[in-house]
N, C-alpha and C. Protein backbone atom coordinates (compact mmCIF):
# COMPACT_ATOMS: atom_id res chain seq x y z
N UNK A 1 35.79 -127.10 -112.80
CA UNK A 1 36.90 -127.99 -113.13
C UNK A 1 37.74 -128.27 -111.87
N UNK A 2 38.23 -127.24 -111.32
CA UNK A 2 39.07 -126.85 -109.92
C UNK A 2 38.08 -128.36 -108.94
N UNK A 3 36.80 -128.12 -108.76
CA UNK A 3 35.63 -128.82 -107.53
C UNK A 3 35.82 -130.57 -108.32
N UNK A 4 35.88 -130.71 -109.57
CA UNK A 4 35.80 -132.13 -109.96
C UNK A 4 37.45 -133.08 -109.69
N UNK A 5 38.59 -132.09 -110.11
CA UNK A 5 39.92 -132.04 -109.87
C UNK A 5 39.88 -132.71 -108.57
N UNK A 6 39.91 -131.94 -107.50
CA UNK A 6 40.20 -131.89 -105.94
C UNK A 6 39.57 -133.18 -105.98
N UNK A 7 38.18 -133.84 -105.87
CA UNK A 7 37.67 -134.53 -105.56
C UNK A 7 38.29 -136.20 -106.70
N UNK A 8 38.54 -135.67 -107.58
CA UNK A 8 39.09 -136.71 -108.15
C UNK A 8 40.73 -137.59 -107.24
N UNK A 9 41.50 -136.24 -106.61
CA UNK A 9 42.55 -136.26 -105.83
C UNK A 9 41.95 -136.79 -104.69
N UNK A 10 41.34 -136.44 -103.81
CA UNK A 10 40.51 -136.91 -102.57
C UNK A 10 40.36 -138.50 -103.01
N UNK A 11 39.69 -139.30 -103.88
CA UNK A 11 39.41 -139.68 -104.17
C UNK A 11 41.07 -141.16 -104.17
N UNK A 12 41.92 -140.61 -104.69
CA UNK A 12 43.17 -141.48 -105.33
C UNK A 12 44.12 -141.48 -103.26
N UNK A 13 44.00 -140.16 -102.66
CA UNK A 13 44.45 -140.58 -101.42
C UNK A 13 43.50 -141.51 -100.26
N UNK A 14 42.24 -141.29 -100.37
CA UNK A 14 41.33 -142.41 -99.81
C UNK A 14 41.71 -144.10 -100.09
N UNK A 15 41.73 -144.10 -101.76
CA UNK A 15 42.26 -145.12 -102.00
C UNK A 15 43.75 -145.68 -101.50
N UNK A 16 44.44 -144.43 -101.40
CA UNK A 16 45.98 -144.90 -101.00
C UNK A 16 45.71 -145.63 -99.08
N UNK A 17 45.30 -144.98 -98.75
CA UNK A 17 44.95 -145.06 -97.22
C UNK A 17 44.13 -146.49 -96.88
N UNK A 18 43.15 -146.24 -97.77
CA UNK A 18 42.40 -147.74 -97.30
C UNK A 18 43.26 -148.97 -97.83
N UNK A 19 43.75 -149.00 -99.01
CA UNK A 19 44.56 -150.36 -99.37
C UNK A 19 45.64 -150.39 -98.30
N UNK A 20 46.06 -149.09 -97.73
CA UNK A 20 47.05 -149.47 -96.65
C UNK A 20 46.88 -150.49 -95.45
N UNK A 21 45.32 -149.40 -95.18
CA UNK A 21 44.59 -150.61 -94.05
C UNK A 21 44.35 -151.64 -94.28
N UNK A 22 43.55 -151.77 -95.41
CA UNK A 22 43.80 -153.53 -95.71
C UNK A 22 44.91 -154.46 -96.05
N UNK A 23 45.85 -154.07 -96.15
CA UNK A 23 46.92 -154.56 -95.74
C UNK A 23 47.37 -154.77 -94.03
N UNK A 24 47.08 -153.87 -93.73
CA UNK A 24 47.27 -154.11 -91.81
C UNK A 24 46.74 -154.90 -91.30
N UNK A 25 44.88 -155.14 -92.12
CA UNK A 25 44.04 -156.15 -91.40
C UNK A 25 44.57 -157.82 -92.08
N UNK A 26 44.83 -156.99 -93.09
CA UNK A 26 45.52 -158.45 -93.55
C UNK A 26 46.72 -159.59 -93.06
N UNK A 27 47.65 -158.71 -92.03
CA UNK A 27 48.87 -158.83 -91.30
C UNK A 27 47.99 -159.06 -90.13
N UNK A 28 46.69 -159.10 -89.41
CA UNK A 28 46.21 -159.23 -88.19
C UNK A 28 45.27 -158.48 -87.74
N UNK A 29 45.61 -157.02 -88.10
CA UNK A 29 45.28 -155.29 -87.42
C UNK A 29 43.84 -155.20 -87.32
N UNK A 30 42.93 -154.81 -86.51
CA UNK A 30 41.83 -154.53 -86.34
C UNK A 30 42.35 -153.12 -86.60
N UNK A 31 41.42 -152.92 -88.22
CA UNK A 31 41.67 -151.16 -88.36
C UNK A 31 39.86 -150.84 -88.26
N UNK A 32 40.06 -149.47 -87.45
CA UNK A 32 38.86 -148.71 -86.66
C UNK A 32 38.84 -147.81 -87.55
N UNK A 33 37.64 -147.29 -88.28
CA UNK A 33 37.82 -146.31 -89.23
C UNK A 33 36.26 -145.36 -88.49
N UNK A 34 36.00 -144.30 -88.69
CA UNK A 34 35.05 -142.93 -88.39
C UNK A 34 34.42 -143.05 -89.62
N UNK A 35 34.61 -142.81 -90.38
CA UNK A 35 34.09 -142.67 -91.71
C UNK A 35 34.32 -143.73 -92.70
N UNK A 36 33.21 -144.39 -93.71
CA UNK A 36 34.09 -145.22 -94.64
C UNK A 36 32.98 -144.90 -95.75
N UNK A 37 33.69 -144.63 -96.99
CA UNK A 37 33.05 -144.27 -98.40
C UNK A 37 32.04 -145.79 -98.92
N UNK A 38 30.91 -145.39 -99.51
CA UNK A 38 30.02 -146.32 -99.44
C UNK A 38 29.56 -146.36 -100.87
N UNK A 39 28.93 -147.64 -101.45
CA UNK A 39 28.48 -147.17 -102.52
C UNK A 39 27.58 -146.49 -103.42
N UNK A 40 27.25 -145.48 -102.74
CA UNK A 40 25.85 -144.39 -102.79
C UNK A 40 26.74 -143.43 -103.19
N UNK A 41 26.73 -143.18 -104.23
CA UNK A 41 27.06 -141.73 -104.80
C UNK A 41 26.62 -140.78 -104.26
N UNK A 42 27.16 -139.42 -103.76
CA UNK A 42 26.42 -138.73 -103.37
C UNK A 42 26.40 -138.65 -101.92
N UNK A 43 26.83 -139.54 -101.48
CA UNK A 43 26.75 -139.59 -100.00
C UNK A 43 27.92 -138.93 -99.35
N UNK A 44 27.93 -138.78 -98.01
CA UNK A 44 29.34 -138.40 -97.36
C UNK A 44 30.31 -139.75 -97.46
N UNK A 45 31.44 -139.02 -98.06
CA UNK A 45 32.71 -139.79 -98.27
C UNK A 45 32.70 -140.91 -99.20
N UNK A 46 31.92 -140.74 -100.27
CA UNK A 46 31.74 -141.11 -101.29
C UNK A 46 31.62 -140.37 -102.75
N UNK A 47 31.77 -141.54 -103.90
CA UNK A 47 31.77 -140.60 -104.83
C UNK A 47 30.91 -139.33 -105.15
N UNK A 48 30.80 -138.09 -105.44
CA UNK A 48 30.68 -137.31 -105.79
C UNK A 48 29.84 -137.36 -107.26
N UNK A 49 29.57 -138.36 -107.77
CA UNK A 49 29.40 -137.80 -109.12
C UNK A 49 28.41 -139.25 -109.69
N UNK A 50 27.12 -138.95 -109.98
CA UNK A 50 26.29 -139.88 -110.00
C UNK A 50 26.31 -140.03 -111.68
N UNK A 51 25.34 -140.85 -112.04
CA UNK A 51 25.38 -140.87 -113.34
C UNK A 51 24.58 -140.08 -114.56
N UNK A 52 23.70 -139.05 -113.16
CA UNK A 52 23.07 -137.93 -113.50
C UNK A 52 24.16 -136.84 -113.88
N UNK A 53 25.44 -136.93 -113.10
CA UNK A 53 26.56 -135.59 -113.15
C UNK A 53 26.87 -136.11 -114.02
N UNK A 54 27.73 -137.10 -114.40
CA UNK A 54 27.80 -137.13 -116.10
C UNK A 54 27.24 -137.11 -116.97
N UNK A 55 25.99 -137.30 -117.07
CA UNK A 55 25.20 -137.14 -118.26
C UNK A 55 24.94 -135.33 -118.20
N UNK A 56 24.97 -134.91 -117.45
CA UNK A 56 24.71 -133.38 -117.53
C UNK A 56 25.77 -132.57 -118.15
N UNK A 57 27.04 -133.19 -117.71
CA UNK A 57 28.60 -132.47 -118.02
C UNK A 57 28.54 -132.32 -119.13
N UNK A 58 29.09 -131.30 -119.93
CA UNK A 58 29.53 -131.28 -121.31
C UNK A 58 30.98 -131.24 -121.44
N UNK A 59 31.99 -130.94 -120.79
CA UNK A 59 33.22 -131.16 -120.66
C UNK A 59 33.78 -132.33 -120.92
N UNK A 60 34.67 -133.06 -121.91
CA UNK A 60 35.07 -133.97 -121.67
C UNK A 60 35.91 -134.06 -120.61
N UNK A 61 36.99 -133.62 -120.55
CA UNK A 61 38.03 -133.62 -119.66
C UNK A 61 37.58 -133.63 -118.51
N UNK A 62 36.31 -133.07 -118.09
CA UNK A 62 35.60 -132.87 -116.71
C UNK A 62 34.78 -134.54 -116.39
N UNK A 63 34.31 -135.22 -117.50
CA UNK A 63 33.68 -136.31 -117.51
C UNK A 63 34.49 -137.22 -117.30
N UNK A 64 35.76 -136.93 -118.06
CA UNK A 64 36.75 -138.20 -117.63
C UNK A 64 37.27 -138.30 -116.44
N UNK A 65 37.41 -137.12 -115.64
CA UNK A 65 37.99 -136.92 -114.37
C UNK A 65 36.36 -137.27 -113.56
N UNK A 66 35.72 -137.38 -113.49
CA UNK A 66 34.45 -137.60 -112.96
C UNK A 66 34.47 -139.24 -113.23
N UNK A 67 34.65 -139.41 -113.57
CA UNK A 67 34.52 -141.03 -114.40
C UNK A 67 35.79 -141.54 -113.48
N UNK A 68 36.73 -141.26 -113.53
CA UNK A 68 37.98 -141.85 -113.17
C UNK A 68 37.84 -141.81 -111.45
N UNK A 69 37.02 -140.32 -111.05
CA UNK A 69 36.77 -140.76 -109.54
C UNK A 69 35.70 -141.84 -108.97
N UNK A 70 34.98 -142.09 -109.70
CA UNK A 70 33.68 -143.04 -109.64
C UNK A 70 34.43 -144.63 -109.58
N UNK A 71 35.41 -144.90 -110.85
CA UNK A 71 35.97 -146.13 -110.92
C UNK A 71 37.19 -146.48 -109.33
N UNK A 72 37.99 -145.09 -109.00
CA UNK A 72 38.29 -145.07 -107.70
C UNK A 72 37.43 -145.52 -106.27
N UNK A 73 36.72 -145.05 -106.05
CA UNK A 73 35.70 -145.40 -105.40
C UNK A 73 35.35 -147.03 -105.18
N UNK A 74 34.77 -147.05 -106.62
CA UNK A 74 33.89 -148.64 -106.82
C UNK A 74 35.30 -149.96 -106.91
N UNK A 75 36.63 -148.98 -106.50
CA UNK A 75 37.75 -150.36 -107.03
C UNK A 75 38.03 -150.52 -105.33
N UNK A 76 37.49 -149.53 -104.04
CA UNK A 76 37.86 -149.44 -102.90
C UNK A 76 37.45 -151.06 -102.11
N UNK A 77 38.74 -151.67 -101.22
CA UNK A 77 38.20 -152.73 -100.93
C UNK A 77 36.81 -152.87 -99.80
N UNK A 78 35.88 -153.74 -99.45
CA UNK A 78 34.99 -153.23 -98.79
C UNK A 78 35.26 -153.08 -97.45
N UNK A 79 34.43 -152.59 -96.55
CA UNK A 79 35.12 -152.86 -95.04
C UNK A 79 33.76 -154.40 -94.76
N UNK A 80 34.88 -154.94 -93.47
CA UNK A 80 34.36 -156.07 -92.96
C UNK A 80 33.38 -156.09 -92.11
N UNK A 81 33.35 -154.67 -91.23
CA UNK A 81 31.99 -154.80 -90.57
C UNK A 81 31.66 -153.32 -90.19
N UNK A 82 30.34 -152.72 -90.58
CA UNK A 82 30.06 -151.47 -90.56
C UNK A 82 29.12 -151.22 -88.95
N UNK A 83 29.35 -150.06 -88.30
CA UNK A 83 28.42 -149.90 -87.64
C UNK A 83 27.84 -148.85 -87.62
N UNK A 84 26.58 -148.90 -87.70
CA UNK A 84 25.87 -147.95 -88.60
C UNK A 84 25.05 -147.31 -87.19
N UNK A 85 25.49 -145.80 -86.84
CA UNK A 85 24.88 -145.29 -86.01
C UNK A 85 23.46 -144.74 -86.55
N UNK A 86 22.43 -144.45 -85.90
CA UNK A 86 21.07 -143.64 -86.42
C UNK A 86 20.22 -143.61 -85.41
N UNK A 87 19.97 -142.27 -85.24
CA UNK A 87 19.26 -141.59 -84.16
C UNK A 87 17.69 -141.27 -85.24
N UNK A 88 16.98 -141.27 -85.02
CA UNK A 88 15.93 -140.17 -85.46
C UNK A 88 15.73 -139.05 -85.46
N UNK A 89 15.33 -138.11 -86.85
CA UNK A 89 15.77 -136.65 -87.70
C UNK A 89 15.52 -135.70 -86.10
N UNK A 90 14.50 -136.46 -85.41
CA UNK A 90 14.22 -135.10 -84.56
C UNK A 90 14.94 -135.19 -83.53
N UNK A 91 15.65 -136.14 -83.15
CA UNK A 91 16.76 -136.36 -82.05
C UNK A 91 18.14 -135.59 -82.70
N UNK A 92 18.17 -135.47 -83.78
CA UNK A 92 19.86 -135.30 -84.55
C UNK A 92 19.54 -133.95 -84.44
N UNK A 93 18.24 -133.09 -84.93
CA UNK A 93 18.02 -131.86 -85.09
C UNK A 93 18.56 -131.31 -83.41
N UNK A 94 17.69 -131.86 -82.18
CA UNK A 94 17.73 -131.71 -81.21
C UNK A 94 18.82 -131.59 -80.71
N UNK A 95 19.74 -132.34 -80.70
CA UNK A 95 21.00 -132.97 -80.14
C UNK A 95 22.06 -131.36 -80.88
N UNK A 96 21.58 -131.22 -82.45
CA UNK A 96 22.10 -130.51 -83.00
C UNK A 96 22.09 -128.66 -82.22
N UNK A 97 20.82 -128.23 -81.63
CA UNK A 97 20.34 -126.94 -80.95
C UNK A 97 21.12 -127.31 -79.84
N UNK A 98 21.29 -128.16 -79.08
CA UNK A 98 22.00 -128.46 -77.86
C UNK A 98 23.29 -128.13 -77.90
N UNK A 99 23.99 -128.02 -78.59
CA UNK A 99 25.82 -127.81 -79.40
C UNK A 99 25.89 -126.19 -79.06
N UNK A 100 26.92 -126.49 -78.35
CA UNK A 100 27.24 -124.82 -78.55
C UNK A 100 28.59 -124.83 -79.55
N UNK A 101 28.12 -123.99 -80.68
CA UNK A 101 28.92 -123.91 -81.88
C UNK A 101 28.65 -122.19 -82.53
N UNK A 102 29.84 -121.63 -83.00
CA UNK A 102 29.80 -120.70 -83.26
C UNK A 102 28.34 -119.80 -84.02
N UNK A 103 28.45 -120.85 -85.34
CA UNK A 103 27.23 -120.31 -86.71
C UNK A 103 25.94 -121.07 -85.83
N UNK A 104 25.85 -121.73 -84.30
CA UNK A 104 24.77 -122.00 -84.05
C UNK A 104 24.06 -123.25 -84.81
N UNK A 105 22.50 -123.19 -84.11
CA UNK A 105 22.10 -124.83 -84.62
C UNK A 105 21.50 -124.26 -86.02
N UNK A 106 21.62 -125.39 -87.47
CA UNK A 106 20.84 -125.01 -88.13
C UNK A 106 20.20 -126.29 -88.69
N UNK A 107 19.06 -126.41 -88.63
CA UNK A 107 17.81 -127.52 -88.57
C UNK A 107 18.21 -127.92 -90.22
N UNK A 108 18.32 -127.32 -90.74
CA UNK A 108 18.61 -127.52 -92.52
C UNK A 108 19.34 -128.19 -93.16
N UNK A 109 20.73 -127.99 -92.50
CA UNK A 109 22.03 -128.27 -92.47
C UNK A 109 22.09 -129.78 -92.27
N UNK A 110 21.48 -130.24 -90.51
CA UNK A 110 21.15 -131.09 -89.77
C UNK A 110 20.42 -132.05 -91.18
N UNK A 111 19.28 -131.92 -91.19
CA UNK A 111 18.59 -132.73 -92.28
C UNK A 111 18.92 -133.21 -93.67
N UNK A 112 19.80 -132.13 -94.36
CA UNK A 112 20.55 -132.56 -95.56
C UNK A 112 22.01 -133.41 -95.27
N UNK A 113 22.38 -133.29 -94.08
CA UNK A 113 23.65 -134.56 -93.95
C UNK A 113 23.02 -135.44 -93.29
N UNK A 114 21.63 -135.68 -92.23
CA UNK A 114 20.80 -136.85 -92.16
C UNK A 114 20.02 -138.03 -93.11
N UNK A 115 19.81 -136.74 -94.37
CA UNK A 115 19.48 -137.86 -95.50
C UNK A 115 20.35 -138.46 -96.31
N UNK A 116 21.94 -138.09 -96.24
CA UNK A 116 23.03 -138.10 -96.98
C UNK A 116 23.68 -139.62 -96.66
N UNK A 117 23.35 -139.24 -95.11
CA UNK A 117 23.92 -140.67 -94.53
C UNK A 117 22.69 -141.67 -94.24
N UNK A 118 21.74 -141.78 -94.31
CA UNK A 118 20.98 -142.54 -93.78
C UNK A 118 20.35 -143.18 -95.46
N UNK A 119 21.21 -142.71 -96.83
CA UNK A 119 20.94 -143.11 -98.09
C UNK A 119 22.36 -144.13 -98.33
N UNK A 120 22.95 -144.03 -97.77
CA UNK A 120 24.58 -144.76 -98.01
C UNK A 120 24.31 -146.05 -97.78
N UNK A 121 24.98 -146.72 -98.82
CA UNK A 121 24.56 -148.27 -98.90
C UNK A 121 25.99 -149.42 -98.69
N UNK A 122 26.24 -150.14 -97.58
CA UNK A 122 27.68 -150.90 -97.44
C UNK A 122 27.38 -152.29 -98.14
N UNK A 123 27.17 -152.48 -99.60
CA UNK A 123 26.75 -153.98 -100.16
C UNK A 123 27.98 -154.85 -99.96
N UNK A 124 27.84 -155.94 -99.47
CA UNK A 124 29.09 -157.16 -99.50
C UNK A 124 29.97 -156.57 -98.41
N UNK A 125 29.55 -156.07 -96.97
CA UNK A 125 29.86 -155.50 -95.42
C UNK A 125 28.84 -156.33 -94.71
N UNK A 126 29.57 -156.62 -93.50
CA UNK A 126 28.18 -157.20 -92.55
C UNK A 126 27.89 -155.59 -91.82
N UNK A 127 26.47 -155.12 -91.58
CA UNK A 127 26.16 -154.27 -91.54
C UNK A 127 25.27 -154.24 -90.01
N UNK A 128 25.77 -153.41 -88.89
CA UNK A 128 25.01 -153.81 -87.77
C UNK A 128 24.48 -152.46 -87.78
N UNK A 129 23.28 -152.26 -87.31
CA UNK A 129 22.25 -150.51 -87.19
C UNK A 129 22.24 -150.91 -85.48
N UNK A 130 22.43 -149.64 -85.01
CA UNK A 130 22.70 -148.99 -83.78
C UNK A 130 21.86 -148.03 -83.55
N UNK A 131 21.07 -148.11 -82.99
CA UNK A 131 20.23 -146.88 -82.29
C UNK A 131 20.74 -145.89 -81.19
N UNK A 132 21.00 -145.06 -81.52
CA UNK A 132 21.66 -144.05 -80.73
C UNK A 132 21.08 -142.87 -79.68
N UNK A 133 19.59 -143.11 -80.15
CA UNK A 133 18.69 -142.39 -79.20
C UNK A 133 18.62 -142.52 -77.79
N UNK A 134 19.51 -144.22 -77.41
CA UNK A 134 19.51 -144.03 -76.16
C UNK A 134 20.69 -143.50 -75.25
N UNK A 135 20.77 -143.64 -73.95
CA UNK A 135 22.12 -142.70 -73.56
C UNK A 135 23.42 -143.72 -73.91
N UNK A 136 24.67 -142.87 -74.18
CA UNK A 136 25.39 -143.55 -74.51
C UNK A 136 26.32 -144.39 -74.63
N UNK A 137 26.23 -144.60 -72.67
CA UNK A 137 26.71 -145.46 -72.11
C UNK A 137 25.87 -147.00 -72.98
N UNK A 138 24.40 -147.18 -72.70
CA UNK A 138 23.96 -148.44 -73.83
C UNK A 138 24.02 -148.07 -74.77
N UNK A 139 24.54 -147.03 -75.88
CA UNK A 139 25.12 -147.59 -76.97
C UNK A 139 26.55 -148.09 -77.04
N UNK A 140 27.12 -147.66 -75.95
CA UNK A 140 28.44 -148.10 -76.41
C UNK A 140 28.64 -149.61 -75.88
N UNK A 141 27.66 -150.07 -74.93
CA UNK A 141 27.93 -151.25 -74.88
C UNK A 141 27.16 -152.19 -76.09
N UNK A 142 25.97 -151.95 -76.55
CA UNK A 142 25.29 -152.41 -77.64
C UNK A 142 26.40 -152.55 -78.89
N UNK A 143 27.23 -151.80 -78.98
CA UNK A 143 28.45 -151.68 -80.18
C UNK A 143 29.72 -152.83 -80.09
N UNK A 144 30.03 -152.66 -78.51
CA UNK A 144 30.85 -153.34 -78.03
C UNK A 144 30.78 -154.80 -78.10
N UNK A 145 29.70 -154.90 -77.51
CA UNK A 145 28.64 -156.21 -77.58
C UNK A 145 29.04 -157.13 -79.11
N UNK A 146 28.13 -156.23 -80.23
CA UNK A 146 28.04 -156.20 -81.53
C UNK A 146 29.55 -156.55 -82.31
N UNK A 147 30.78 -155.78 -81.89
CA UNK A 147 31.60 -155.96 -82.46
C UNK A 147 32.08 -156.92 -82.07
N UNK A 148 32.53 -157.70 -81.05
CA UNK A 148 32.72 -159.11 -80.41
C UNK A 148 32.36 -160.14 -80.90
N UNK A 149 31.03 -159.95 -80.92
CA UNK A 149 30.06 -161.24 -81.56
C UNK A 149 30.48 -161.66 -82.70
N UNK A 150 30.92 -160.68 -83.97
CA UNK A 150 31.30 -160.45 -85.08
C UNK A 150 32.31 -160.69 -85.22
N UNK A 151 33.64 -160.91 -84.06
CA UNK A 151 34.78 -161.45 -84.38
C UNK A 151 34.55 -162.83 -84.36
């Protein structure tokens, strides 16, 4: 109950935040976002709760709060132009052993947030894919490039 709660909350401040930004872009603002919730359930920074998690729930109160984060989500305005980084699993794994990080590299980890994001869908976004395998001086001009064109 506590895990559906939180995420239902997550869920209502995302929304507070992004209508903010679209309001800024709306006044002029080129807003730069890291992350943006997509319509793939299931994905990073997206809803949480597919239509498999509700049909499984027996809780009402848990279904409605599951339900109410899903309609949050799907009411989010879209973004205007996505840039969609993607390296290949064995470059991300790689890149990942290269990190010096406390708990170390873990190949597992790596692959279950590679398929998480590389399933996320931006429908009604112009959507540019970025290859990141190369160094990143040409990606950042490939992006740069990309986002220009697009204004």
């Amino acid at each position: 109950m506590l895990y559906v709660l939180r995420m239902t909350l997550l869920a209502y401040d995302r929304r507070r935040l992004l209508h903010r930004s679209r309001r800024a872009a709306a006044a002029g603002a080129i807003v730069v976002s890291d992350r943006y919730p997509s319509e793939t359930a299931g994905t990073s920074d997206s809803s949480c709760f597919d239509q498999a998690a509700l049909d499984a729930c027996r809780s009402p109160v848990k279904r409605w709060l599951m339900r109410l984060e899903r309609r949050l989500y799907a009411a989010l305005p879209r973004p205007g132009l996505v840039l969609r980084l993607e390296a290949p699993v064995e470059t991300t794994i790689r890149r990942d052993a290269e990190r010096s990080k406390p708990e170390g590299p873990d190949a597992a980890a790596v692959l279950r947030r590679w398929d998480l994001e590389t399933r996320a869908e931006f429908a009604g976004s112009s959507v540019i894919r970025l290859r990141t395998d190369a160094p990143i001086e040409e990606t950042l001009r490939t992006a740069v490039r990309a986002v220009w064109k697009h204004l």
